[in-house]
Protein backbone atom coordinates (compact mmCIF):
# COMPACT_ATOMS: atom_id res chain seq x y z
CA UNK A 1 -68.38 -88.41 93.30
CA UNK A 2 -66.19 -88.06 96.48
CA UNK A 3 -67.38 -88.38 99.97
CA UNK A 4 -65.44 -88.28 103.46
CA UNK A 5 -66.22 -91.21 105.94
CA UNK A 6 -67.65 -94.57 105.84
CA UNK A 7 -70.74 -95.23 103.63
CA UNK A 8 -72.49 -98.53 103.10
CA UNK A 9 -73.89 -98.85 99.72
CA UNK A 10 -75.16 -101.88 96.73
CA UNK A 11 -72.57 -102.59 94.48
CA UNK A 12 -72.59 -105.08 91.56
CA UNK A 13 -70.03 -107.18 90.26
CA UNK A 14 -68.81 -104.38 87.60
CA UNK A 15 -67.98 -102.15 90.66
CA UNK A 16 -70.85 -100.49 90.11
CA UNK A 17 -73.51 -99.05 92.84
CA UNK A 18 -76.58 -99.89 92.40
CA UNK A 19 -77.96 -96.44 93.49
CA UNK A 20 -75.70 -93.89 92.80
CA UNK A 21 -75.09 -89.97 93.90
CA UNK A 22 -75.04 -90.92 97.59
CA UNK A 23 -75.09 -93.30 99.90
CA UNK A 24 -78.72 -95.39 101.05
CA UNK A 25 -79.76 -95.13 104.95
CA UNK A 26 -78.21 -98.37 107.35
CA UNK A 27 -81.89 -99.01 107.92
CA UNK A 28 -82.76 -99.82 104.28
CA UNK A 29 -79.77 -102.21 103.81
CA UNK A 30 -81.07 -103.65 107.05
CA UNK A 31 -84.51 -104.54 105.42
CA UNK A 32 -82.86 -105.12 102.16
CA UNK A 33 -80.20 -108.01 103.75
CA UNK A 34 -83.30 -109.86 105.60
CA UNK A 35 -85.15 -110.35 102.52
CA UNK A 36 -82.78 -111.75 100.17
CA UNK A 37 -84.23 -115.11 100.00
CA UNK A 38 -87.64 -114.24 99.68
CA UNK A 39 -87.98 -110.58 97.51
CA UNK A 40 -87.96 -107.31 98.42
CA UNK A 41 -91.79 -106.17 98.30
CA UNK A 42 -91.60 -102.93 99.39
CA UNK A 43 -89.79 -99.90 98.02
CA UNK A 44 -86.33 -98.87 98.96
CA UNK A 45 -86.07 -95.30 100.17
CA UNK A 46 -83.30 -92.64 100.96
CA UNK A 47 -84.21 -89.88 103.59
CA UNK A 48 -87.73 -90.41 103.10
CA UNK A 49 -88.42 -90.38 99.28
CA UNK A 50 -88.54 -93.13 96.97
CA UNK A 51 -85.38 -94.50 95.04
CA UNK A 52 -86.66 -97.46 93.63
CA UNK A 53 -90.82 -98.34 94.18
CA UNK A 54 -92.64 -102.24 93.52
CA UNK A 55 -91.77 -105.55 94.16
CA UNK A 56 -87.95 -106.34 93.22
CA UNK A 57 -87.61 -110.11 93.07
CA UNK A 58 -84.68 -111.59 93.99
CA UNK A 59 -83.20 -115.41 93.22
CA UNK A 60 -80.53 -115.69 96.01
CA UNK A 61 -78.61 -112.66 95.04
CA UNK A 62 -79.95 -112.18 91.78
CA UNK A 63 -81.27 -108.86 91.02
CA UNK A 64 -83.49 -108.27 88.25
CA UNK A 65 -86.38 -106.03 86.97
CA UNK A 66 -84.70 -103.24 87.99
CA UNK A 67 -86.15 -99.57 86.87
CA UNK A 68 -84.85 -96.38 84.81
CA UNK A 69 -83.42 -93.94 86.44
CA UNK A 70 -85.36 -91.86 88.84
CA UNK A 71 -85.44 -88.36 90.12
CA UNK A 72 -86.96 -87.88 93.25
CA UNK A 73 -87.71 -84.65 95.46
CA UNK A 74 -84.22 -83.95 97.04
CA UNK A 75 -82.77 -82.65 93.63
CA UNK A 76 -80.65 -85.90 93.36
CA UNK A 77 -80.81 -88.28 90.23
CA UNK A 78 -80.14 -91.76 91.22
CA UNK A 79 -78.92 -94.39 88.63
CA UNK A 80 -79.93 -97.82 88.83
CA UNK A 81 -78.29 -99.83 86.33
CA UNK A 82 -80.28 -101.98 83.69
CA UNK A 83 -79.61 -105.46 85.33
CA UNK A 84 -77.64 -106.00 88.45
CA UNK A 85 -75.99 -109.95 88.04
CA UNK A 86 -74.66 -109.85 92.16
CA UNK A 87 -75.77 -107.75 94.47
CA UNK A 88 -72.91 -107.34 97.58
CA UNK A 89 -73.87 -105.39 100.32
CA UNK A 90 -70.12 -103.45 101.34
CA UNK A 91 -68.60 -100.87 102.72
CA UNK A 92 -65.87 -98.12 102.49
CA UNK A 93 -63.85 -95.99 104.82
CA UNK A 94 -61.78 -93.14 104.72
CA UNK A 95 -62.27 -90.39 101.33
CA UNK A 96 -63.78 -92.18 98.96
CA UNK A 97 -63.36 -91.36 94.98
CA UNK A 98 -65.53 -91.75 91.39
CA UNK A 99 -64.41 -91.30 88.52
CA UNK A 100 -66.82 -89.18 87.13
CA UNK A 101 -68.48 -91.58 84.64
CA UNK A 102 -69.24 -95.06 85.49
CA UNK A 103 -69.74 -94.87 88.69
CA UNK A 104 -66.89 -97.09 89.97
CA UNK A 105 -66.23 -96.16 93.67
CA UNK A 106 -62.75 -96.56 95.05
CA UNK A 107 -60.77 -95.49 97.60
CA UNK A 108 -58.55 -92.45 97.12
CA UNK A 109 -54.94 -92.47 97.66
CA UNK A 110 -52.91 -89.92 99.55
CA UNK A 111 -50.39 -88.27 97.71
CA UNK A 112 -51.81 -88.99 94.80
CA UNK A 113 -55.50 -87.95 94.40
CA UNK A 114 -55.51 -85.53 97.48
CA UNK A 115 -53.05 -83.51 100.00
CA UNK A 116 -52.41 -85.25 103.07
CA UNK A 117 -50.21 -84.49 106.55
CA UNK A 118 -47.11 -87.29 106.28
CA UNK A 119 -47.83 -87.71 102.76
CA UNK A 120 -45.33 -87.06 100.38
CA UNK A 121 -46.77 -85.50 97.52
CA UNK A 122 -45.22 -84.27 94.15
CA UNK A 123 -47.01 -80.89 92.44
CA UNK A 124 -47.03 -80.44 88.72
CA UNK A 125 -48.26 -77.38 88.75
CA UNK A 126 -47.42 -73.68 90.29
CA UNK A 127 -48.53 -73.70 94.21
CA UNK A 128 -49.20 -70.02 95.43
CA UNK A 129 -49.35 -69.50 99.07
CA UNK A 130 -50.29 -65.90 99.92
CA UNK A 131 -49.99 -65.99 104.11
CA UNK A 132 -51.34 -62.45 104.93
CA UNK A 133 -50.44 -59.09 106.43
CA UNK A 134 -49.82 -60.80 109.73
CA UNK A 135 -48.95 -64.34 108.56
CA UNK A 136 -46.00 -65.49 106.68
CA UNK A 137 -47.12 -67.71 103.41
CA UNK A 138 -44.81 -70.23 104.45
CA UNK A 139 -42.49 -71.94 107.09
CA UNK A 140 -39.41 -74.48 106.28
CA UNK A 141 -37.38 -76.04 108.62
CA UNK A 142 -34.95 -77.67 105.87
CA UNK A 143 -35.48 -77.67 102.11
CA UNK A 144 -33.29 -79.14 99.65
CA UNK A 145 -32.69 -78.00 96.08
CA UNK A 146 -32.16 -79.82 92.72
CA UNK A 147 -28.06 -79.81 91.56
CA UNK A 148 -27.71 -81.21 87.86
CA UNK A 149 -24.07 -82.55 87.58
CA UNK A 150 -23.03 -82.45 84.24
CA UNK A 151 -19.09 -83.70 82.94
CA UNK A 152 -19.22 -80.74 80.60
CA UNK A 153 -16.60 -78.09 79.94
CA UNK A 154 -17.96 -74.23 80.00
CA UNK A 155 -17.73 -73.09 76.37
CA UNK A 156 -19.90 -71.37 73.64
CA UNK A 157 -24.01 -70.55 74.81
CA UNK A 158 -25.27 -72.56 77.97
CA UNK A 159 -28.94 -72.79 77.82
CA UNK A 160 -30.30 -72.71 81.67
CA UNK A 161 -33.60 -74.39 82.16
CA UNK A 162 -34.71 -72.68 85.43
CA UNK A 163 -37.59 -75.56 85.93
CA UNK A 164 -34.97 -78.15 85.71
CA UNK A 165 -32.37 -77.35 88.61
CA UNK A 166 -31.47 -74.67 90.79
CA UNK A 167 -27.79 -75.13 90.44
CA UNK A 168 -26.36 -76.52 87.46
CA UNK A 169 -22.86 -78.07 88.20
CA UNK A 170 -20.26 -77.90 85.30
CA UNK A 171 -17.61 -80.76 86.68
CA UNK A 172 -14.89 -80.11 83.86
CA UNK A 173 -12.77 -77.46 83.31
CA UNK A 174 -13.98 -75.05 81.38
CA UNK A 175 -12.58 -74.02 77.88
CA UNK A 176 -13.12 -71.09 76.54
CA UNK A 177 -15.50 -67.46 77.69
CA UNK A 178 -19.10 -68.60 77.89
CA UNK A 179 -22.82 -66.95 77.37
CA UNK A 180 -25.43 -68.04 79.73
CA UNK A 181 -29.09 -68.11 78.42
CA UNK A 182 -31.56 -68.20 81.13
CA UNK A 183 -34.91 -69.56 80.37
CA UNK A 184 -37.53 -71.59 81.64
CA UNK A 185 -37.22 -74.57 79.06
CA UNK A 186 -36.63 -75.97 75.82
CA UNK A 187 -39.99 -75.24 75.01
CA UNK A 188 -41.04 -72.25 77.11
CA UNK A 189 -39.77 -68.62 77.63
CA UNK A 190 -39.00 -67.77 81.52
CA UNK A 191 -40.84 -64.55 80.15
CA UNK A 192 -44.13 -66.81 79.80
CA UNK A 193 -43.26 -68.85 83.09
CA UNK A 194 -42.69 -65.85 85.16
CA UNK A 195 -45.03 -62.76 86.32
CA UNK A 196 -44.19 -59.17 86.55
CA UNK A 197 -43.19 -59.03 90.42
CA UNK A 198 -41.74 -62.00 90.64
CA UNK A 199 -37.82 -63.24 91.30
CA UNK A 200 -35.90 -66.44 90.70
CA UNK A 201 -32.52 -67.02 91.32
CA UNK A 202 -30.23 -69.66 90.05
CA UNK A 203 -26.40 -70.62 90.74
CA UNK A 204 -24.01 -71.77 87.88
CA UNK A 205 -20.99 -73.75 89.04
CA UNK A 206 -18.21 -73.65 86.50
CA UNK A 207 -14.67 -76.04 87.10
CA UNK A 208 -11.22 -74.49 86.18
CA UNK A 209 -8.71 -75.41 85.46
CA UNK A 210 -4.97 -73.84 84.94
CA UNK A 211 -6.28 -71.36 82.52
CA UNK A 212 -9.37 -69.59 83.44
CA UNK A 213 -12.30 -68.08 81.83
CA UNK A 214 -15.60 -66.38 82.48
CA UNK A 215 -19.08 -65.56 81.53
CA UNK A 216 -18.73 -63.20 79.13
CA UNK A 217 -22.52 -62.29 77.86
CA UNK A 218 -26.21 -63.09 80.02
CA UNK A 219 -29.10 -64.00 78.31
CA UNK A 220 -32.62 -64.11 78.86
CA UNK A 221 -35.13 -66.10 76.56
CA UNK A 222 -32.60 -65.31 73.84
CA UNK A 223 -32.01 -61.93 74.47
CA UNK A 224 -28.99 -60.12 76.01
CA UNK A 225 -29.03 -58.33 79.70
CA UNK A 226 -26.48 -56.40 80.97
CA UNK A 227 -27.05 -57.74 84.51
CA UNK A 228 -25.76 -55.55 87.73
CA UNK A 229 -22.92 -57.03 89.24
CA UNK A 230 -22.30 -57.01 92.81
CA UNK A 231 -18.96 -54.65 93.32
CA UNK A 232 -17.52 -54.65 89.65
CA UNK A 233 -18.13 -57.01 86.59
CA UNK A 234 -15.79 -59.82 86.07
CA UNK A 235 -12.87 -60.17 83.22
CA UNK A 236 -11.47 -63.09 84.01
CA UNK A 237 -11.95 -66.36 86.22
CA UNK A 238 -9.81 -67.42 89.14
CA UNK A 239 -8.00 -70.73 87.83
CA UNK A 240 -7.75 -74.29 89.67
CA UNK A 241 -11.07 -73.51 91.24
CA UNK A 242 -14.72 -73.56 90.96
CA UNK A 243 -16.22 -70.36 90.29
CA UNK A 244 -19.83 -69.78 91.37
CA UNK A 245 -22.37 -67.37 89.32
CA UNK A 246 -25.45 -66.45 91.10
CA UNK A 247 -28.39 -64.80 89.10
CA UNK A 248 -31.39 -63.68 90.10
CA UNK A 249 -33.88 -62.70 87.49
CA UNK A 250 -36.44 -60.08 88.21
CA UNK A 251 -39.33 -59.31 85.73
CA UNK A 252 -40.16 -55.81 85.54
CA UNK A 253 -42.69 -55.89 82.64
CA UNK A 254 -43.53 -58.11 79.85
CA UNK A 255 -40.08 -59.81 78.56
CA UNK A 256 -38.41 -56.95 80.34
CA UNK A 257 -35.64 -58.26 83.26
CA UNK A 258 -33.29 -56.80 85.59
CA UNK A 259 -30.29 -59.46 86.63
CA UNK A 260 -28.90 -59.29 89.89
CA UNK A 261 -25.51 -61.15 89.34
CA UNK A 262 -22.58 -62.35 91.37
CA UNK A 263 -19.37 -64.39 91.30
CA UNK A 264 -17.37 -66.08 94.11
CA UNK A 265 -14.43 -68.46 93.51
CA UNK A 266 -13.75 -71.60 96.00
CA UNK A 267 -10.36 -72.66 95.79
């Protein structure tokens, strides 16, 4: 159960509220507080109907004798626990948060069981944002983008895990032509991670040194794509620099891709 605002509500020393589903009326705590020392007589109620009915006894703030659940008329079953060993009479503000089974109430944390503005907050999953004919889905005034440095010299296949970085950063010189296999992970196919209409584009940074090289063959999930180059395809590097491969990956159909590609040297 999760709520916004500030309820008052009977808790016992498990965390537990003594009536749960909602929250009980100020007025009945009211009633409930005066007669602590002497019993409660009468029955407690929530907007009018019954919650729990006959004399509850109480030693201090012992609470016993309590009854089985019961379903009254507004469609709501409220819970009372067996026994109740301390009875607390407390409150809660902002969104409050159960977790679904034993009836612990807490209070949720921004960021991390909800959205909130000035919250940082990290997604797991894909985030869609449609906007609409007349609104833009979304609006940045700076973004920043993950760069995976990696001593490693250019050489043989270089698997590209798209959910990992958006530029991958090869900081020795490479040694020899290279493939590039584009994918979304070790474990799963950018064909699987991707849907037909949609783009992503990634940058490969590749050191060299006095003898140059170049990417030679593109792959995608495995398979080879004979991207379309931007002017004319490369056949050979530009040495003592770092040469920068753009990519952007289209899918067209299932496991079907057309590559954008692109190469700029910076000296």
């Amino acid at each position: 159960m999760s709520f916004n605002g500030t309820g008052t509500f009977l808790i016992n020393t498990a965390g537990q509220p003594v009536v749960t589903g909602t929250t009980i009326t100020s007025t009945a705590f009211n009633a409930l507080t005066a007669d602590l020392a002497t019993g409660l007589s009468t029955a407690i109620t929530k907007d009018g109907q019954t919650v729990v009915t006959g004399n509850i006894p109480f030693n201090g703030f012992k609470l016993t004798g309590v009854g089985a659940p019961t379903a009254i008329n507004d469609g709501l079953t409220y819970n009372q626990p067996a026994v109740v060993s301390t009875l607390i009479v407390g409150s809660l503000s902002g969104l409050l948060l159960g977790n679904g089974s034993s009836s612990v109430i807490t209070v949720a944390t921004a960021g991390t069981n909800y959205v909130a503005p000035g919250t940082a907050t990290t997604f797991t999953a894909k985030q869609t944002f449609t906007g609409s004919t007349s609104v833009l889905a979304a609006k940045f005034v700076n973004a920043s983008e993950t760069v995976t440095l990696s001593a490693t010299a250019a050489t043989g296949t270089i698997p590209y895990d798209v959910t990992t970085q958006s530029v991958l950063y090869y900081t020795s010189n490479a040694s020899a032509n290279w493939t590039v296999n584009l994918r979304a992970s070790s474990g799963t196919s950018l064909n699987t991670a991707m849907s037909t209409g949609e783009s992503v584009t990634v940058v490969f940074l590749v050191t060299m040194g006095s003898t140059a090289y170049y990417n030679t063959v593109l792959q995608v999930d495995g398979t080879t794509v004979t991207p379309k180059w931007q002017g004319i395809a490369p056949t050979a590097g530009i040495a003592s620099s770092v040469n920068a491969y753009t990519y952007t990956v289209i899918k067209t159909g299932s496991a079907a891709f057309t590559v954008l590609a692109s190469v700029t040297s910076f000296v």
